[in-house]
Protein backbone atom coordinates (compact mmCIF):
# COMPACT_ATOMS: atom_id res chain seq x y z
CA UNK A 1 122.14 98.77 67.27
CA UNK A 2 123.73 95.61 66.92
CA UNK A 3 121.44 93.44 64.89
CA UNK A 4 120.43 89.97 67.01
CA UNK A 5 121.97 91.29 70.10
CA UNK A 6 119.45 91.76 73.28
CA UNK A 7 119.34 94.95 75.31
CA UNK A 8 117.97 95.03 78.50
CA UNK A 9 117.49 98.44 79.49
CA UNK A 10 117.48 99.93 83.15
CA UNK A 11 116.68 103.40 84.46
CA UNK A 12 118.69 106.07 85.52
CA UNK A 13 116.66 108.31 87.31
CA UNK A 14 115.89 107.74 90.88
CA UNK A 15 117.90 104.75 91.63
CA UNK A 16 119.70 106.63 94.23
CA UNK A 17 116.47 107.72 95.68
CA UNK A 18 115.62 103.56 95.84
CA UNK A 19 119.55 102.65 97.39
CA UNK A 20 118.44 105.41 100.45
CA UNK A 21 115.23 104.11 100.30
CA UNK A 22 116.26 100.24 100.50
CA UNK A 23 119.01 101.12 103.14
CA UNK A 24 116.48 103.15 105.57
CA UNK A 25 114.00 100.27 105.33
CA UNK A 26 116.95 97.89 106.48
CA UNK A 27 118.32 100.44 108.92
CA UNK A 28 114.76 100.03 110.84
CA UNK A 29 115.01 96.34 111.01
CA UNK A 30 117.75 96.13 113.77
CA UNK A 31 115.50 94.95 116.63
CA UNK A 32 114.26 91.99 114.36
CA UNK A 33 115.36 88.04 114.42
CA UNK A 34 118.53 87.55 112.96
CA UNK A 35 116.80 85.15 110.20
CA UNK A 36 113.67 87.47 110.28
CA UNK A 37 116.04 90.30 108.82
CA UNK A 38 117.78 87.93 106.36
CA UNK A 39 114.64 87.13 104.70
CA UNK A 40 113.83 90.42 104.56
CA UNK A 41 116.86 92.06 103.25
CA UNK A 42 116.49 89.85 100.29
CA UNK A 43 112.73 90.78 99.63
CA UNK A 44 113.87 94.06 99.68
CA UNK A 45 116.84 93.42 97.34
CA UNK A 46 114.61 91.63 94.45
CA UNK A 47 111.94 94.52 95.39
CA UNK A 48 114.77 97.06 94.67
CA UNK A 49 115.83 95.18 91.37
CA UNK A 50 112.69 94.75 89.84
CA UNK A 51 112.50 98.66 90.34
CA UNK A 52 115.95 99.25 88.59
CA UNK A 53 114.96 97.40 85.74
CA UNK A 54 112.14 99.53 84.44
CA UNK A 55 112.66 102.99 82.18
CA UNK A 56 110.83 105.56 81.87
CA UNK A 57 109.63 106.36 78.15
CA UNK A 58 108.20 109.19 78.38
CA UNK A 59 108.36 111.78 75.16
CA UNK A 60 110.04 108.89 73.78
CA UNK A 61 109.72 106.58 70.86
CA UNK A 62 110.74 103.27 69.46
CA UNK A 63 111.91 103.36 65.75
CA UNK A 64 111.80 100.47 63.32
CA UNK A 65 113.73 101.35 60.44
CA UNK A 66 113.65 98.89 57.97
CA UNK A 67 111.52 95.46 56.87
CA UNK A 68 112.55 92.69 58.37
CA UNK A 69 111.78 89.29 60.11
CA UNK A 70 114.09 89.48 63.08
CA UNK A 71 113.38 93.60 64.56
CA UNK A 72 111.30 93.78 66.92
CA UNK A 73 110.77 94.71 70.94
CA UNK A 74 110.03 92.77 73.57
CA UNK A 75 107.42 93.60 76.30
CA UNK A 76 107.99 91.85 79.74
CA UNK A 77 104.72 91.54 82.00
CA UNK A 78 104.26 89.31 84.90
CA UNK A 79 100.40 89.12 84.34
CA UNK A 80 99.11 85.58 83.27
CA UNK A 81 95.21 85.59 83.52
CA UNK A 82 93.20 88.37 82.14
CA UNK A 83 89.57 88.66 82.18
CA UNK A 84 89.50 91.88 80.19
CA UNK A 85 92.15 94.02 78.05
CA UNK A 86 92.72 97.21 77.31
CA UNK A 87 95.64 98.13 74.91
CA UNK A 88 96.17 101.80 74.01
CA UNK A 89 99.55 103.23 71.57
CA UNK A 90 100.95 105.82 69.15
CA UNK A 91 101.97 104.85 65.51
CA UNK A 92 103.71 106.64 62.88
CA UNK A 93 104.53 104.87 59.62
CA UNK A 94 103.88 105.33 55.19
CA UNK A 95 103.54 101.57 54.98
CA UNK A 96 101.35 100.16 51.97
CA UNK A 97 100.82 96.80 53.07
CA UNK A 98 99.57 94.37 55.91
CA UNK A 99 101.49 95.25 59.33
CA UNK A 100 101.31 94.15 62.78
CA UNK A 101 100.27 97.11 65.60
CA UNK A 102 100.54 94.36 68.71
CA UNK A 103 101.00 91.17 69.27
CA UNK A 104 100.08 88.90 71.95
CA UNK A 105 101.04 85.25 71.95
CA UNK A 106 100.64 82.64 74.39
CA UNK A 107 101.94 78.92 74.39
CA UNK A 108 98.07 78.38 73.53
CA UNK A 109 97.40 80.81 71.24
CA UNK A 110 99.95 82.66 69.04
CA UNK A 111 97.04 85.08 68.37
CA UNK A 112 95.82 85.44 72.57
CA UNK A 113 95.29 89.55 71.82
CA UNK A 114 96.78 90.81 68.27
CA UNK A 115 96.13 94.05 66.67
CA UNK A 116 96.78 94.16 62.55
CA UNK A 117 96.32 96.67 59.62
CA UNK A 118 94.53 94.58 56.61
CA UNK A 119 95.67 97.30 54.25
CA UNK A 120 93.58 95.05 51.30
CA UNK A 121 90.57 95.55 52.85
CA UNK A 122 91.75 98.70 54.76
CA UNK A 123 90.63 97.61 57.98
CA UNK A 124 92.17 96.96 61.43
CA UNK A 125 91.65 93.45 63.32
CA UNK A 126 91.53 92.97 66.75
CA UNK A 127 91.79 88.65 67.40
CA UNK A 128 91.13 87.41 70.65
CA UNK A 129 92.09 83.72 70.70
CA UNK A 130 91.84 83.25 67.17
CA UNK A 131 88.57 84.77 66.49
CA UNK A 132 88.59 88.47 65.30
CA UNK A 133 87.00 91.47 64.20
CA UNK A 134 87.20 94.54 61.70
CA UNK A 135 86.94 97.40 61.76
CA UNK A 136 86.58 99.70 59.01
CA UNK A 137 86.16 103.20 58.07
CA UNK A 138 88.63 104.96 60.08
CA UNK A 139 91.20 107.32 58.38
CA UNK A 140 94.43 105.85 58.86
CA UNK A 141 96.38 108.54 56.70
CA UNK A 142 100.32 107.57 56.33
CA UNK A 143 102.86 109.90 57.44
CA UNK A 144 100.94 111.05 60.81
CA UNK A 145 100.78 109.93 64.39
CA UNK A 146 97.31 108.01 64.73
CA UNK A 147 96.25 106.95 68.70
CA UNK A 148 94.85 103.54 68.33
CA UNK A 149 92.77 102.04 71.74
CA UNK A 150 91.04 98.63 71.86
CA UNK A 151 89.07 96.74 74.65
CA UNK A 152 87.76 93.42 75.36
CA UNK A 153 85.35 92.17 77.79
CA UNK A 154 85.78 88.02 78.77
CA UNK A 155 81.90 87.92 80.16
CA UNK A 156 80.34 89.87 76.84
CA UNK A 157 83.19 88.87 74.40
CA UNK A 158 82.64 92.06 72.75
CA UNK A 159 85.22 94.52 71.29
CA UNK A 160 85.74 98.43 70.58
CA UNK A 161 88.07 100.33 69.03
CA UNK A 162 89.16 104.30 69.62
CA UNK A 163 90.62 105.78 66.70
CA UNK A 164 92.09 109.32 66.74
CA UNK A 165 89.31 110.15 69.53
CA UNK A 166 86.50 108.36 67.84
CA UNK A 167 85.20 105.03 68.80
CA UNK A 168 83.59 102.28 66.65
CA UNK A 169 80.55 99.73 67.28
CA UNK A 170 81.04 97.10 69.49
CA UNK A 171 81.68 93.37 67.34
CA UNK A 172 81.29 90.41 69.68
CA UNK A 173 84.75 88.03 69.33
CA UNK A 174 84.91 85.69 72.26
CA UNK A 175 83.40 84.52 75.74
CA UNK A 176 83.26 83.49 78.65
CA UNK A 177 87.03 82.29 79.76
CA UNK A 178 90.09 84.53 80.70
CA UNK A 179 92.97 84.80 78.28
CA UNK A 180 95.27 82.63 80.31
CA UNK A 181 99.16 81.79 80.13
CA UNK A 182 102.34 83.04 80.08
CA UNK A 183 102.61 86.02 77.77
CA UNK A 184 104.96 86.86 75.16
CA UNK A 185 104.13 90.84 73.92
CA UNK A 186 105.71 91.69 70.63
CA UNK A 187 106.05 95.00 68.75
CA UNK A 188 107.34 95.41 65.47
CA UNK A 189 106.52 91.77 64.21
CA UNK A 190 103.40 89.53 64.42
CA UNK A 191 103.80 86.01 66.02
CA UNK A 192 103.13 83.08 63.92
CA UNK A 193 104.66 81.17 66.97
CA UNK A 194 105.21 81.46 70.41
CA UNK A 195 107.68 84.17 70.32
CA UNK A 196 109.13 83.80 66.74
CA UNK A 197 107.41 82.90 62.86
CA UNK A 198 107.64 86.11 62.15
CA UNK A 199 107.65 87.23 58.50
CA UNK A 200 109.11 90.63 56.83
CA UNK A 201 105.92 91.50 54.83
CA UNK A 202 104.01 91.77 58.11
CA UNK A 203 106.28 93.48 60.08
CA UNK A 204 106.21 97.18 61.34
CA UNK A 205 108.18 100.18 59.67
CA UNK A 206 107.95 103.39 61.48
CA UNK A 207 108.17 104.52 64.70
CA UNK A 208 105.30 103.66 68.32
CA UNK A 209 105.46 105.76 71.71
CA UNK A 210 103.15 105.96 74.22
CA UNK A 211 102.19 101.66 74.86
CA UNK A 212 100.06 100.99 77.82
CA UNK A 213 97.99 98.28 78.74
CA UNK A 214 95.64 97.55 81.33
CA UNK A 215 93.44 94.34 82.49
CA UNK A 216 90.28 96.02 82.54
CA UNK A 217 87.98 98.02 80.12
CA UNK A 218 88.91 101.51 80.23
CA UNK A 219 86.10 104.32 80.99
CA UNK A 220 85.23 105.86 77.97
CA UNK A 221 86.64 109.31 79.73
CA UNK A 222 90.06 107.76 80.66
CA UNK A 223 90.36 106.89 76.69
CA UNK A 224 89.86 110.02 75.63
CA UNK A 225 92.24 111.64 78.41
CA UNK A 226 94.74 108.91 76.48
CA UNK A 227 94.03 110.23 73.15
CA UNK A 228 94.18 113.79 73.59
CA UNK A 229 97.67 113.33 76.15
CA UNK A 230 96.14 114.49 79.11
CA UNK A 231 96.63 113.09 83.22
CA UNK A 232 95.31 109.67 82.64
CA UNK A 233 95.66 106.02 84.96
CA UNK A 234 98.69 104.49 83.18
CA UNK A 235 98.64 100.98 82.80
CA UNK A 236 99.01 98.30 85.48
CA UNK A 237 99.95 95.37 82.58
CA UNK A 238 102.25 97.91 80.51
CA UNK A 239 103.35 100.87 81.28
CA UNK A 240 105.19 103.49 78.95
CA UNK A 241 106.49 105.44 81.81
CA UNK A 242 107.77 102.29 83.73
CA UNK A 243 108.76 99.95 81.02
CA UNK A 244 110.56 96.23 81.44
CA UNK A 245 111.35 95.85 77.51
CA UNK A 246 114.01 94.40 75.27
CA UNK A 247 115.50 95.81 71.70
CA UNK A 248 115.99 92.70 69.44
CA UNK A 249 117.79 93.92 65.98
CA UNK A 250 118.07 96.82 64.27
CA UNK A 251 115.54 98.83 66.69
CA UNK A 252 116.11 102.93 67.84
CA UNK A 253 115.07 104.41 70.77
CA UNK A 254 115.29 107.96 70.38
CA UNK A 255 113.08 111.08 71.57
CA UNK A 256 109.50 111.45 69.84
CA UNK A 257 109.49 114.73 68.11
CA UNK A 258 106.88 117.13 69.07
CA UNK A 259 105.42 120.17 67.62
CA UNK A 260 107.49 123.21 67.71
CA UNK A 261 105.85 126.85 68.76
């Protein structure tokens, strides 16, 4: 792809199934005030936009290929106040060094919900507003899919992570406000800035499916449904099977392989 140029992607499936939808919906609206059904029609128009835009991801994956400090995906929500975070994905990569996993930013706080792989101290950090905590211990063996989940709870301010189907302790981060703002969610790069200061030595090589994320903490039985890909609630902030997202750079979206039988 085109490095620098933005891709806003759309889905295919279904939008036929919306146009009949939208055009039934209208079709009942014939006994209605003239301005009553104006107003409506273009409800229903942004509705059925908003729609088009998403994809569905499913037994797909998003490939960064090389180091750098421009590739990278963008991750539209329209959520702006969270009291509690859950943030679940798939990653696949040899790298050696310090990489970001997710990143959160706000105007606030470049650092509002970031996930990050201190290779040094072979740990993984989850920072809420600038505080943080590590985790250590778990296996995270290069050239293998590892399902990574965290959660965080505004009113305890306290923090687990789900590793390949096993969970940590719970650290204590941050209290007692919401994560507010307008977010920017990043993968493939960790924000030193609202959207940008990103750096090459931190960013992502290797390839992430499966990104959902919800504004509550997860049941401990809906995480593991997520990490051993069974039916599970998908996420109302981020969902991988109904996706708003942009590829920035040199970024592939191609189908995850799977194990053959």
């Amino acid at each position: 792809m085109e490095k620098g140029r933005k891709h806003r992607h759309t889905g295919r499936n279904g939008e036929g199934i919306k146009y009949t939808k939208l055009t039934t919906l209208l079709s009942r609206t014939q006994n209605l005030d003239t301005g009553v059904k104006m107003k409506l029609f273009f409800v229903l128009v942004m509705l059925w936009g908003c729609a088009a835009s998403l994809e569905d991801l499913t037994g797909k994956m998003l490939t960064f290929p090389v180091e750098s400090n421009t590739n990278h995906v963008k991750l539209n929500s329209s959520k702006e106040d969270f009291s509690a975070v859950t943030v679940c994905h798939r990653t696949f990569t040899d790298l050696n060094r310090d990489h970001a996993l997710f990143s959160m930013a706000l105007p606030s706080s470049y650092n509002a919900y970031l996930l990050f792989w201190d290779h040094t101290n072979k740990e993984i950090e989850t920072h809420v507003r600038e505080a943080k905590a590590e985790f250590r211990g778990f296996d995270y063996k290069p050239n293998m899919w590892h399902s990574i989940c965290t959660t965080w709870d505004s009113k305890t301010g306290l923090v687990q992570m789900w590793f390949d189907g096993l969970p940590s302790i719970k650290k204590y981060v941050s209290s007692g406000s919401n994560i507010r703002g307008r977010p920017i969610i990043i993968l493939g790069q960790e924000q030193d800035g609202y959207g940008g200061g990103f750096h090459d030595k931190q960013s992502f090589v290797g390839m992430v499916s499966d990104v959902h994320m919800w504004d509550y903490v997860l049941s401990h039985c809906e995480i593991q449904r997520y990490l051993n890909e069974l039916n599970f609630t998908p996420g109302n902030v981020l969902n991988w099977a109904a996706m708003d997202f942009q590829q920035i750079g040199r970024v592939v979206k191609e189908e995850k392989f799977m194990s053959c039988h």
